[in-house]
C-alpha atoms as a PDB file:
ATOM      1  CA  UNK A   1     160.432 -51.571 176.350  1.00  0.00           C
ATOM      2  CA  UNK A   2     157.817 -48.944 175.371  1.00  0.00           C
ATOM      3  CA  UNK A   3     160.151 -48.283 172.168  1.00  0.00           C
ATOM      4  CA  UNK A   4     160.517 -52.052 171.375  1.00  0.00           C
ATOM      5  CA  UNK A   5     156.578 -52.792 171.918  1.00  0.00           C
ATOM      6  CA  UNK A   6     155.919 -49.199 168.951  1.00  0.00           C
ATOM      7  CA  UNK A   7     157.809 -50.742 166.730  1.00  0.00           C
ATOM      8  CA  UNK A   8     156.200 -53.925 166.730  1.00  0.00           C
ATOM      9  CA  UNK A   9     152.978 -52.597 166.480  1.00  0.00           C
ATOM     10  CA  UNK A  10     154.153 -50.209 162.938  1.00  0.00           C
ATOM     11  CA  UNK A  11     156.020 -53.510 161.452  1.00  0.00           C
ATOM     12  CA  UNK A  12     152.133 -55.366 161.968  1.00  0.00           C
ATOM     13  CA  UNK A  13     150.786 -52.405 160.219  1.00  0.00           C
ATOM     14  CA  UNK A  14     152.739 -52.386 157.409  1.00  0.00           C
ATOM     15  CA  UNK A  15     152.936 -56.261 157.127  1.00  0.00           C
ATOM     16  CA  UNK A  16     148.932 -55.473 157.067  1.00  0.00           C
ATOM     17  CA  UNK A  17     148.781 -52.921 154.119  1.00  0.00           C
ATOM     18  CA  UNK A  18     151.289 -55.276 152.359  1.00  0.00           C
ATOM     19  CA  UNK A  19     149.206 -58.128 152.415  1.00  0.00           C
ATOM     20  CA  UNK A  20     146.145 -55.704 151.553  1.00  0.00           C
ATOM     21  CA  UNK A  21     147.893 -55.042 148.648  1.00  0.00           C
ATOM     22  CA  UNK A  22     149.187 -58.229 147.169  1.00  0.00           C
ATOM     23  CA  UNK A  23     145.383 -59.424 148.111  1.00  0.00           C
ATOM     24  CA  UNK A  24     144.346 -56.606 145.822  1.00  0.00           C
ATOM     25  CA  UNK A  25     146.736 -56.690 142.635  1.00  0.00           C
ATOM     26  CA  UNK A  26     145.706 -61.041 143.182  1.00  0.00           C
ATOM     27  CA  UNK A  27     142.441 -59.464 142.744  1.00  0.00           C
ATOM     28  CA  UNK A  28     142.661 -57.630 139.694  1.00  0.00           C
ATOM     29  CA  UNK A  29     145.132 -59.526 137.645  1.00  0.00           C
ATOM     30  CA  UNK A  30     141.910 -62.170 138.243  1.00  0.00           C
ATOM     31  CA  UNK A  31     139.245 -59.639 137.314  1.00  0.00           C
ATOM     32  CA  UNK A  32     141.426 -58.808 134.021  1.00  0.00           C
ATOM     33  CA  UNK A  33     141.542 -62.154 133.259  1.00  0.00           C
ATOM     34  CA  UNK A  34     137.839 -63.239 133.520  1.00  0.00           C
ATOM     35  CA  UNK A  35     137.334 -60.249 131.183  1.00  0.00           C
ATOM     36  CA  UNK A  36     139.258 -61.176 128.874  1.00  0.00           C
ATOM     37  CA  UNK A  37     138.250 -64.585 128.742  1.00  0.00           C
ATOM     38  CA  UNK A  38     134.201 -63.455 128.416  1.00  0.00           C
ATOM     39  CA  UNK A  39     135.010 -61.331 125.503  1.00  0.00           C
ATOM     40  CA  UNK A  40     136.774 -64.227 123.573  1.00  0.00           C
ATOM     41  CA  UNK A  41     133.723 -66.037 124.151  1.00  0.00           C
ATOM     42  CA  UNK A  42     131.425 -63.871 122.601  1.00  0.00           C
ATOM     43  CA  UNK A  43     133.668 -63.087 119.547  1.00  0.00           C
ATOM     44  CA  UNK A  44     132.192 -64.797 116.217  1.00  0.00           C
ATOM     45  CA  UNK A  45     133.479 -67.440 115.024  1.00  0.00           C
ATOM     46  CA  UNK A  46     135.107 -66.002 111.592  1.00  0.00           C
ATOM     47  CA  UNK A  47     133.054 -67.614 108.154  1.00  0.00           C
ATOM     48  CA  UNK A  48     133.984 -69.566 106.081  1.00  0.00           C
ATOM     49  CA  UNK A  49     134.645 -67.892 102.718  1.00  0.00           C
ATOM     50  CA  UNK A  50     131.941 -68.239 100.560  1.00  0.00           C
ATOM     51  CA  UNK A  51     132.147 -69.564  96.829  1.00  0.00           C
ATOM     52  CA  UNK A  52     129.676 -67.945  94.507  1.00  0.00           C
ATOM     53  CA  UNK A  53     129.707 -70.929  91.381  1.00  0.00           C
ATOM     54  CA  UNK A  54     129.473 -69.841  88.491  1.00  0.00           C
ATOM     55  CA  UNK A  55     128.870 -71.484  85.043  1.00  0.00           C
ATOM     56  CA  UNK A  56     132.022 -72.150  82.868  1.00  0.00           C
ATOM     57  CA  UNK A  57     133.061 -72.971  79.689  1.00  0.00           C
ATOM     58  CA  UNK A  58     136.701 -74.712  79.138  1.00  0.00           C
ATOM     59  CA  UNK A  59     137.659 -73.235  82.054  1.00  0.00           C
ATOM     60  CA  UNK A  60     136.666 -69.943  81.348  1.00  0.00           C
ATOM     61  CA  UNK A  61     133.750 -67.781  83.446  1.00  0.00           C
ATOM     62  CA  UNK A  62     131.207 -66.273  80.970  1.00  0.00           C
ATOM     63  CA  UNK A  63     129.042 -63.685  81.988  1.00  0.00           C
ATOM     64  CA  UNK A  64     125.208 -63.356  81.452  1.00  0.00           C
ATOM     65  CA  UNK A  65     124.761 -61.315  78.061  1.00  0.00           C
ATOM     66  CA  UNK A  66     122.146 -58.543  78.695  1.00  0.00           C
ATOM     67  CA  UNK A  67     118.894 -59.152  77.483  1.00  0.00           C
ATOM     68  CA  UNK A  68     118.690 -56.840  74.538  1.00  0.00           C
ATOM     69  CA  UNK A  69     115.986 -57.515  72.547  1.00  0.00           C
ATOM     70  CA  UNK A  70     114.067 -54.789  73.049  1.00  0.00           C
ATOM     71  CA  UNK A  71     116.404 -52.159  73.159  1.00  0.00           C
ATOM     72  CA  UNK A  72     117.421 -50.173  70.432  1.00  0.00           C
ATOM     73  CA  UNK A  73     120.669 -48.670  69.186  1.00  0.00           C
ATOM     74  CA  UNK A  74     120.777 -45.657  67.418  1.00  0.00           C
ATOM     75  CA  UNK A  75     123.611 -44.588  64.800  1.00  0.00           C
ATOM     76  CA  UNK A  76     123.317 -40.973  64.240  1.00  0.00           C
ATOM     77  CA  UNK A  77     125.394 -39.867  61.100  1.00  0.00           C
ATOM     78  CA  UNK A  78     129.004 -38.540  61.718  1.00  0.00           C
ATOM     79  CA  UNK A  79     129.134 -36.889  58.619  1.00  0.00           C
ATOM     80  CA  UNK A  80     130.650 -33.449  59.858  1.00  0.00           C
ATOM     81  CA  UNK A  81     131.715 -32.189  56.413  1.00  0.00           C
ATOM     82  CA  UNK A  82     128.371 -33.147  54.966  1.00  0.00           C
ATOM     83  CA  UNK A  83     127.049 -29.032  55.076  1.00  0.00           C
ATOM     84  CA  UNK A  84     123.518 -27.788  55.147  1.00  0.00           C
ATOM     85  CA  UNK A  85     122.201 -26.088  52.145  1.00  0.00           C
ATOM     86  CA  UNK A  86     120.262 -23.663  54.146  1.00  0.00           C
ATOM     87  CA  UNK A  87     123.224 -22.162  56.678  1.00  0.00           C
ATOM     88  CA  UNK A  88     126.831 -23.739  55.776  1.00  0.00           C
ATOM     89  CA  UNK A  89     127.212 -23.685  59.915  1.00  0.00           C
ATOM     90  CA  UNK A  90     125.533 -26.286  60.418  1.00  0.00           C
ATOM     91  CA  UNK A  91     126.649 -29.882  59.316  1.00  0.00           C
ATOM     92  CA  UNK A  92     125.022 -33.447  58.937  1.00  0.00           C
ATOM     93  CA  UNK A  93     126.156 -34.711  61.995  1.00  0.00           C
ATOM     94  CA  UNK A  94     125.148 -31.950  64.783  1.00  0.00           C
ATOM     95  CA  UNK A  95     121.656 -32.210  63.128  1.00  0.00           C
ATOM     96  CA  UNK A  96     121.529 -36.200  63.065  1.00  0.00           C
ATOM     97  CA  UNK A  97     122.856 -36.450  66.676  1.00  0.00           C
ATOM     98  CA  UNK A  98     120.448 -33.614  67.774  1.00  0.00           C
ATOM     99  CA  UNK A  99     117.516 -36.109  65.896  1.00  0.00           C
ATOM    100  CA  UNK A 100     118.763 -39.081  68.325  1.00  0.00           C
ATOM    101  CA  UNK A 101     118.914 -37.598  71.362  1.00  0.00           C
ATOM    102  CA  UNK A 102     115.387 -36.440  71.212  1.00  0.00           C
ATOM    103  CA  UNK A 103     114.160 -40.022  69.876  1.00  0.00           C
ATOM    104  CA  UNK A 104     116.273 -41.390  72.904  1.00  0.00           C
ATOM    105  CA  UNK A 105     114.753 -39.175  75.145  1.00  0.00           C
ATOM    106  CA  UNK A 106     110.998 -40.092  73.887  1.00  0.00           C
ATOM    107  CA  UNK A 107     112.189 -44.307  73.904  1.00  0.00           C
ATOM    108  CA  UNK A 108     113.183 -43.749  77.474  1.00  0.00           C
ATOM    109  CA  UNK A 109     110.355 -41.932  79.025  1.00  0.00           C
ATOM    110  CA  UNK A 110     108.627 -45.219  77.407  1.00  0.00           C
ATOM    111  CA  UNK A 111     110.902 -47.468  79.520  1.00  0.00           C
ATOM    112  CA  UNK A 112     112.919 -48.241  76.356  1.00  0.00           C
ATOM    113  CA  UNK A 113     116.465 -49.280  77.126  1.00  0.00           C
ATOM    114  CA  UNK A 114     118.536 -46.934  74.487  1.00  0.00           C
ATOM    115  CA  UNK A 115     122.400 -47.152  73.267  1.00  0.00           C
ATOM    116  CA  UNK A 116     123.794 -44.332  70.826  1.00  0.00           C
ATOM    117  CA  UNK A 117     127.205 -44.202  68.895  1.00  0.00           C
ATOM    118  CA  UNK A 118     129.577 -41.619  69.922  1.00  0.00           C
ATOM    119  CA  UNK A 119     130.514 -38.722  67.731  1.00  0.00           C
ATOM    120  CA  UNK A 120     133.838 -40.151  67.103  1.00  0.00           C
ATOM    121  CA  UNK A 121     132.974 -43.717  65.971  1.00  0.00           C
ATOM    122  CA  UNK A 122     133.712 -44.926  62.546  1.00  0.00           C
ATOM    123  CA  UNK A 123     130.563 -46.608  60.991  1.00  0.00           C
ATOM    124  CA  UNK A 124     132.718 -49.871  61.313  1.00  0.00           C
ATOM    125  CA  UNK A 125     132.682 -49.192  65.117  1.00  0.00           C
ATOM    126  CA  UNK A 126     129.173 -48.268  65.303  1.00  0.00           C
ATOM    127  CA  UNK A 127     127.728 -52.117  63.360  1.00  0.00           C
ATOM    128  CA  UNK A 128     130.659 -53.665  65.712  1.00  0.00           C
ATOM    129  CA  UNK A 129     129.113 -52.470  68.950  1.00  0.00           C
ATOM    130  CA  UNK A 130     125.573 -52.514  67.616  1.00  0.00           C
ATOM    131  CA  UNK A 131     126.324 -56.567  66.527  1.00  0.00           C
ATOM    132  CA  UNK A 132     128.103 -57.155  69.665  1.00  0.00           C
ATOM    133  CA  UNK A 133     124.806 -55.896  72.046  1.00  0.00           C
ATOM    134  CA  UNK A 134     122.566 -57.503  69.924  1.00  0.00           C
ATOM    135  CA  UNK A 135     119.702 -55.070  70.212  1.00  0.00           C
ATOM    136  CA  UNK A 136     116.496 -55.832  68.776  1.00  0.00           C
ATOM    137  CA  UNK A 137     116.324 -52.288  66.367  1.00  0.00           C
ATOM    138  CA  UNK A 138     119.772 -50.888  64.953  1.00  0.00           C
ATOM    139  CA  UNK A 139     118.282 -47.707  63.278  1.00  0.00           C
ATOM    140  CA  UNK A 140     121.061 -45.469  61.264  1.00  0.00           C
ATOM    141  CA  UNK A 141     119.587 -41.610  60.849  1.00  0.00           C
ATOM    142  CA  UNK A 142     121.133 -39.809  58.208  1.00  0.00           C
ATOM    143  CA  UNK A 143     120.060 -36.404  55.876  1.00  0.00           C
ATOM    144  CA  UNK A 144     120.582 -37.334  51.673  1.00  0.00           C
ATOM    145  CA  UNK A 145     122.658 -35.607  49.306  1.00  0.00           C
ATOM    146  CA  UNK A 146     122.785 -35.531  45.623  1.00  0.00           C
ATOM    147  CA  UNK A 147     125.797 -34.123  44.740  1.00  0.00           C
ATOM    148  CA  UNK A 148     126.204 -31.395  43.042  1.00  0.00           C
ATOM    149  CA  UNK A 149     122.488 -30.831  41.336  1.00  0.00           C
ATOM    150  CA  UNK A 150     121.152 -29.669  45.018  1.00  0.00           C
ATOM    151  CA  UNK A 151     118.058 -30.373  43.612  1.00  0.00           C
ATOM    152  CA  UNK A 152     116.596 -33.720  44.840  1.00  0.00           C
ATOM    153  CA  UNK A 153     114.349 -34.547  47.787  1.00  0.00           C
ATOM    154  CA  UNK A 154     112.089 -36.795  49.643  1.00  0.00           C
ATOM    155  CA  UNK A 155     112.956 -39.255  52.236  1.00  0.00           C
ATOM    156  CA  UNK A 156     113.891 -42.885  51.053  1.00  0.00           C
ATOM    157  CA  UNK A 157     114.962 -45.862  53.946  1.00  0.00           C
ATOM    158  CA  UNK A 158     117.410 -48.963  53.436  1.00  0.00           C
ATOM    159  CA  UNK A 159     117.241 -52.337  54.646  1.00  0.00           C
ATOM    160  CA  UNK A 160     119.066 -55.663  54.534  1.00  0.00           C
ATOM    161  CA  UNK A 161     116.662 -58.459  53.349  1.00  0.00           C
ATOM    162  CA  UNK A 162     118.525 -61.282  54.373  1.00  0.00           C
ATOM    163  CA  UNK A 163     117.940 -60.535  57.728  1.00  0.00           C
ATOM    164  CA  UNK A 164     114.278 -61.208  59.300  1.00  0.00           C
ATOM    165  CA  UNK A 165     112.222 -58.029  60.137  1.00  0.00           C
ATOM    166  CA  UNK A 166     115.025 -55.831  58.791  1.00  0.00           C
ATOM    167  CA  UNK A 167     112.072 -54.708  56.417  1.00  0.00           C
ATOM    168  CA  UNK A 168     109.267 -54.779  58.642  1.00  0.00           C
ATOM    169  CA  UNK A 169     111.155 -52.096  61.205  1.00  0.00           C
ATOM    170  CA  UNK A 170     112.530 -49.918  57.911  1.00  0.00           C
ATOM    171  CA  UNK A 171     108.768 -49.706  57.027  1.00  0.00           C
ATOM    172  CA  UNK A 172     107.208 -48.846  60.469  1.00  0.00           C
ATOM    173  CA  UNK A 173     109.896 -45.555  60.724  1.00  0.00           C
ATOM    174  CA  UNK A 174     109.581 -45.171  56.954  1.00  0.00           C
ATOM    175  CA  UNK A 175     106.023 -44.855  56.644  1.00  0.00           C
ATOM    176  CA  UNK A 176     105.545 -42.199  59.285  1.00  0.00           C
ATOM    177  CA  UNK A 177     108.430 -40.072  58.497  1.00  0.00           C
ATOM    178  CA  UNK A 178     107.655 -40.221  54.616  1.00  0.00           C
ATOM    179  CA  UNK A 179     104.112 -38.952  55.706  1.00  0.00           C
ATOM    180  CA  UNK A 180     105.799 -35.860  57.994  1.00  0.00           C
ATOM    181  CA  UNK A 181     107.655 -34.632  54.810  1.00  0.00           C
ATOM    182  CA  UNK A 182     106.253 -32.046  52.180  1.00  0.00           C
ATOM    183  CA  UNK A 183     108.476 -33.835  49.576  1.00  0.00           C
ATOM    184  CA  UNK A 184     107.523 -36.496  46.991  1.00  0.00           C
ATOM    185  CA  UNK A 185     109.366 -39.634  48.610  1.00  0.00           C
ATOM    186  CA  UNK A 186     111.636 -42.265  47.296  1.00  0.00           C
ATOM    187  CA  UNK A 187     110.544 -45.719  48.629  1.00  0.00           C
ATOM    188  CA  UNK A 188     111.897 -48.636  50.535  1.00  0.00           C
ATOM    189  CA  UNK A 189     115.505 -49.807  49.259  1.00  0.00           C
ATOM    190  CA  UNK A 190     117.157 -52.922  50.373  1.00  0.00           C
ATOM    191  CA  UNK A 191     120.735 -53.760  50.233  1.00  0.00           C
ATOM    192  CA  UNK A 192     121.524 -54.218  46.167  1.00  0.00           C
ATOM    193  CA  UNK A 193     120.416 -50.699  45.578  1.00  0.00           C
ATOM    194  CA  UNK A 194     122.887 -49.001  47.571  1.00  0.00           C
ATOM    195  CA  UNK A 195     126.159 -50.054  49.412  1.00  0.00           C
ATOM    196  CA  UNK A 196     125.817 -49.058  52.658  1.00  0.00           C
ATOM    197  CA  UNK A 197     128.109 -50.312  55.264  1.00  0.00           C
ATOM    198  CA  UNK A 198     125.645 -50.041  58.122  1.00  0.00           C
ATOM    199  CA  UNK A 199     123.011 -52.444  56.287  1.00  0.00           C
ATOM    200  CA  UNK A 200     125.045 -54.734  54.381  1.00  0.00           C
ATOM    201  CA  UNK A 201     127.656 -55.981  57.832  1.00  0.00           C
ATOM    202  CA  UNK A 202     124.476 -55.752  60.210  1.00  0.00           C
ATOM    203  CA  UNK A 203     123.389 -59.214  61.978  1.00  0.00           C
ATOM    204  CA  UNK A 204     120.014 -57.600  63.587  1.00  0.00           C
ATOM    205  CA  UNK A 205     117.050 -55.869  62.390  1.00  0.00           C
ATOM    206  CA  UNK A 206     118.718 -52.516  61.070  1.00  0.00           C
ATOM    207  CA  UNK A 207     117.714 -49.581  58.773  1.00  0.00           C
ATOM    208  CA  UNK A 208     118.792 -46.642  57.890  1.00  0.00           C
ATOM    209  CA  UNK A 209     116.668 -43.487  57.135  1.00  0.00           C
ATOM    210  CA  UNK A 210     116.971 -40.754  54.837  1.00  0.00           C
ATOM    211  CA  UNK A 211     115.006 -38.374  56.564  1.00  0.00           C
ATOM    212  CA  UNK A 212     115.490 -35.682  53.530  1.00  0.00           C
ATOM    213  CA  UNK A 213     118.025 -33.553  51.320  1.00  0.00           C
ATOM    214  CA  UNK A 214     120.586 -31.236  53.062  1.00  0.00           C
ATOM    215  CA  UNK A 215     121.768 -30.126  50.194  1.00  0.00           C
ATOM    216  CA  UNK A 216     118.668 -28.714  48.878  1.00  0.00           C
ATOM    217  CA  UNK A 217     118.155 -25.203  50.614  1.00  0.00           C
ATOM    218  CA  UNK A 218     114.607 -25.964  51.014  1.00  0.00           C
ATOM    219  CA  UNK A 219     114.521 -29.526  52.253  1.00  0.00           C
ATOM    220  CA  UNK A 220     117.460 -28.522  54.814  1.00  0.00           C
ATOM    221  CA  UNK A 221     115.899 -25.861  56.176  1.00  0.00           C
ATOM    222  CA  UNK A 222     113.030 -27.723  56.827  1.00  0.00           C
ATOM    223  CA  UNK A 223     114.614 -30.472  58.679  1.00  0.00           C
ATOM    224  CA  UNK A 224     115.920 -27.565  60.753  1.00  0.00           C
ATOM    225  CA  UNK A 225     112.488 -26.498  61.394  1.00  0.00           C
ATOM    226  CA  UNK A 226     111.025 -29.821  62.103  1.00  0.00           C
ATOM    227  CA  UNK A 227     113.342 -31.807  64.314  1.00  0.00           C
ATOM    228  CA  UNK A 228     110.788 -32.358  67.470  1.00  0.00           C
ATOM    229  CA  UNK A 229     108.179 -34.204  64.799  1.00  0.00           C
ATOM    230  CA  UNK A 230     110.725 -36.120  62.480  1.00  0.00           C
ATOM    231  CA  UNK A 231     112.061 -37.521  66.495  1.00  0.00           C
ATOM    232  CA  UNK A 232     108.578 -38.771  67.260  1.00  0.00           C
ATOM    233  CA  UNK A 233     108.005 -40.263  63.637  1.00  0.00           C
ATOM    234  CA  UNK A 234     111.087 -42.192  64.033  1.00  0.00           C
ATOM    235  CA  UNK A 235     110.389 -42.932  67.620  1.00  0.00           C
ATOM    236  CA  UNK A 236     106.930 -43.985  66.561  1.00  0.00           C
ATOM    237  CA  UNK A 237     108.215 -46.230  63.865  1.00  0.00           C
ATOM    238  CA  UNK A 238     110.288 -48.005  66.143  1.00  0.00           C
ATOM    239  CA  UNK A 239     107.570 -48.644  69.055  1.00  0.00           C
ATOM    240  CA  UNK A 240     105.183 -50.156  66.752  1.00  0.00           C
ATOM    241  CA  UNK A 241     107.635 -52.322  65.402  1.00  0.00           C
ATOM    242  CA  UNK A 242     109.022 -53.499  68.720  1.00  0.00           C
ATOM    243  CA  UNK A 243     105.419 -54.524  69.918  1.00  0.00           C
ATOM    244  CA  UNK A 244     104.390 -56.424  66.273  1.00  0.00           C
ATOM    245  CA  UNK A 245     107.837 -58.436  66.960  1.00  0.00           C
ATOM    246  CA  UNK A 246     106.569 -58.994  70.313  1.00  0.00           C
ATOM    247  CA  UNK A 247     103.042 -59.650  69.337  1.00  0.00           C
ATOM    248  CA  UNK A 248     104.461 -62.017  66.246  1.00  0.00           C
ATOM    249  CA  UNK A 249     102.668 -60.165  64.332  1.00  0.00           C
ATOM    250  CA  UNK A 250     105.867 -58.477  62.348  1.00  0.00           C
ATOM    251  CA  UNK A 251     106.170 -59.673  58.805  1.00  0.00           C
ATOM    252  CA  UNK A 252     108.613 -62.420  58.297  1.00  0.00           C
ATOM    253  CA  UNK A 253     110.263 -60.826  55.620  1.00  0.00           C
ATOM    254  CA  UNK A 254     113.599 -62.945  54.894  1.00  0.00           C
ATOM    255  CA  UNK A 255     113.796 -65.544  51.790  1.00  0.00           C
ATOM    256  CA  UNK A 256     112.833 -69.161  52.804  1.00  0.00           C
ATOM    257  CA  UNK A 257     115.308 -71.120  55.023  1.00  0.00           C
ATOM    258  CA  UNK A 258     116.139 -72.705  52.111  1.00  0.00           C
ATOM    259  CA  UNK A 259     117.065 -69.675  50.039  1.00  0.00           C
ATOM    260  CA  UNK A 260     119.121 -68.427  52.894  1.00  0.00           C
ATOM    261  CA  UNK A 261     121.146 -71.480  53.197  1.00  0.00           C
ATOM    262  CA  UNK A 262     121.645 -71.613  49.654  1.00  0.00           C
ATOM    263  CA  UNK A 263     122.569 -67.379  50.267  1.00  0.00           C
ATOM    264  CA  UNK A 264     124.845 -68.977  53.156  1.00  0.00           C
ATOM    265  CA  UNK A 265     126.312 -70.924  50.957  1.00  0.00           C
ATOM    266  CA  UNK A 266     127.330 -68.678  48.202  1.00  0.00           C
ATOM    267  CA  UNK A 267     129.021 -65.889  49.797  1.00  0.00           C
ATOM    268  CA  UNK A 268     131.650 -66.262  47.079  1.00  0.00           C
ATOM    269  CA  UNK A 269     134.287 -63.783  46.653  1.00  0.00           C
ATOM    270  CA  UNK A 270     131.627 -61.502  44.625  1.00  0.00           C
ATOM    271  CA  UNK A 271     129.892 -60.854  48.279  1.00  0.00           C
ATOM    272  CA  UNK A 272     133.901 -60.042  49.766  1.00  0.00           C
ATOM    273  CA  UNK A 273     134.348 -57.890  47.136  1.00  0.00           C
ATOM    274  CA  UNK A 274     130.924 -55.870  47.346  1.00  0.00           C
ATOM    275  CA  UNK A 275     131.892 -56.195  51.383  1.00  0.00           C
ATOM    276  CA  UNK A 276     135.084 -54.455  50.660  1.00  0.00           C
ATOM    277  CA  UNK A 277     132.889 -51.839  48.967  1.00  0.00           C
ATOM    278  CA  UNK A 278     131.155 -50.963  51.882  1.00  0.00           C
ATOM    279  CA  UNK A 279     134.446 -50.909  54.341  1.00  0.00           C
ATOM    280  CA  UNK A 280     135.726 -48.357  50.841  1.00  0.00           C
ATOM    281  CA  UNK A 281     132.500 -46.456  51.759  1.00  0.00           C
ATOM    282  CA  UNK A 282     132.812 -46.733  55.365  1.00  0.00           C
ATOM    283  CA  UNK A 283     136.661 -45.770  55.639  1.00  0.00           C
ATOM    284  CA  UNK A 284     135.281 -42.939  52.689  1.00  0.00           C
ATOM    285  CA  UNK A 285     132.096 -40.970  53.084  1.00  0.00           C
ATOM    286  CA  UNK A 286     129.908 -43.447  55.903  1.00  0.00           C
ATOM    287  CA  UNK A 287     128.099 -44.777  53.353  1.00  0.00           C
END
């Protein structure tokens, strides 16, 4: 009897921690699920995607074009078998691009926004990107040569006058860098006097300077010699023109409307042909 009333007692305790149990697991699978349920809750609802428009033409997106006119793009010559008088070493183009970076340096620390070829351009590259950004000053910097004789000098600039201002910014850089040189100068030229690719296939304000002879041994060396100043003439040059376009104040320089259309009008195959001059020049010397 005393056996049969033990093991009645050990079943209720087990029967007990059984029900403690199931009680307990009841308990947590509940628990879980209220935790689970809270966090979905608070989850974010995922956005909608959102659409920026944008303007388009036929279909096509176009982006903003930069605001370029005010920045300038300068086209160094890459005229590395054009030698200097003074030390055969040295070449037309390591002087040239040394010349622009120093102008781009002085444009910059005036809040200038700058471009510059690359060594390896072709001059039809250079107009291509220079037409393409639209700047508001395309300014080519070159040394002269005259050959053979060796003997000619001064500094001499070249614009296109059938495009507005082209003038007014080849005089602001001409004037001051013509004034830096020891040399009797050689003027303001416009297109007709010389075929130069850079000036004659240019849509915006362009130049380009002579800044002086390499191939004289005294002009070369000082163009050597004088780097820092010629950078600041040219740099100066440009400035003053940027503001008087600002201002309104540069020179309308162009023919009449009129005169343009009728220009317009007659680019015959006489203007191809002196066009296929310049690409001769271009794919040729630069020039």
């Amino acid at each position: 009897m005393a056996n049969q009333k033990r093991t009645m007692l050990q079943r209720a305790r087990w029967d007990r921690l059984i029900g403690a149990l199931v009680v307990l697991v009841i308990l947590i699978v509940l628990i879980v699920s209220g935790v689970k349920s809270c966090a979905k809750k608070k989850e974010p609802a995922e956005p909608a995607s959102t659409v920026i428009p944008t303007e388009t033409t036929e279909g096509t997106t176009e982006a903003a074009a930069a605001d370029n006119s005010k920045a300038i793009f300068l086209s160094p010559s890459t005229q590395e078998d054009h030698l200097y008088a003074c030390d055969e070493s040295i070449n037309e183009e390591t002087v040239m691009f040394e010349i622009a970076g120093k102008v781009r340096a002085l444009l910059e620390a005036d809040n200038y926004k700058v471009y510059v070829c690359n060594e390896d351009d072709s001059v039809k590259n250079k107009v291509l990107r220079g037409n393409e950004l639209g700047c508001g000053a395309y300014v080519a910097i070159h040394s002269n040569t005259a050959g053979e004789s060796g003997k000619s000098e001064g500094t001499e600039c070249y614009y296109n006058k059938e495009i507005k201002n082209s003038k007014a910014l080849a005089e602001n850089i001409y004037n001051r860098v013509a004034e830096l040189t020891p040399t009797e100068d050689r003027g303001l030229k416009d297109e007709e006097q010389r075929t130069l690719y850079e000036i004659l296939t240019n849509q915006y304000p362009c130049c380009l300077i002579e800044i002086d002879f390499h191939d004289n041994e005294e002009t070369s060396q000082w163009i050597l010699d004088n780097e820092d100043e010629i950078a600041k003439a040219i740099k100066d040059g440009i400035v003053a023109f940027l503001k008087n376009k600002e201002a309104g104040t540069a020179p309308d320089d162009t023919d009449s409307a009129a005169e343009e259309d009728s220009a317009a009008d007659a680019d015959s195959a006489a203007d191809e042909d002196s066009a296929a001059d310049a690409d001769s020049a271009a794919d040729g010397d630069e020039e």
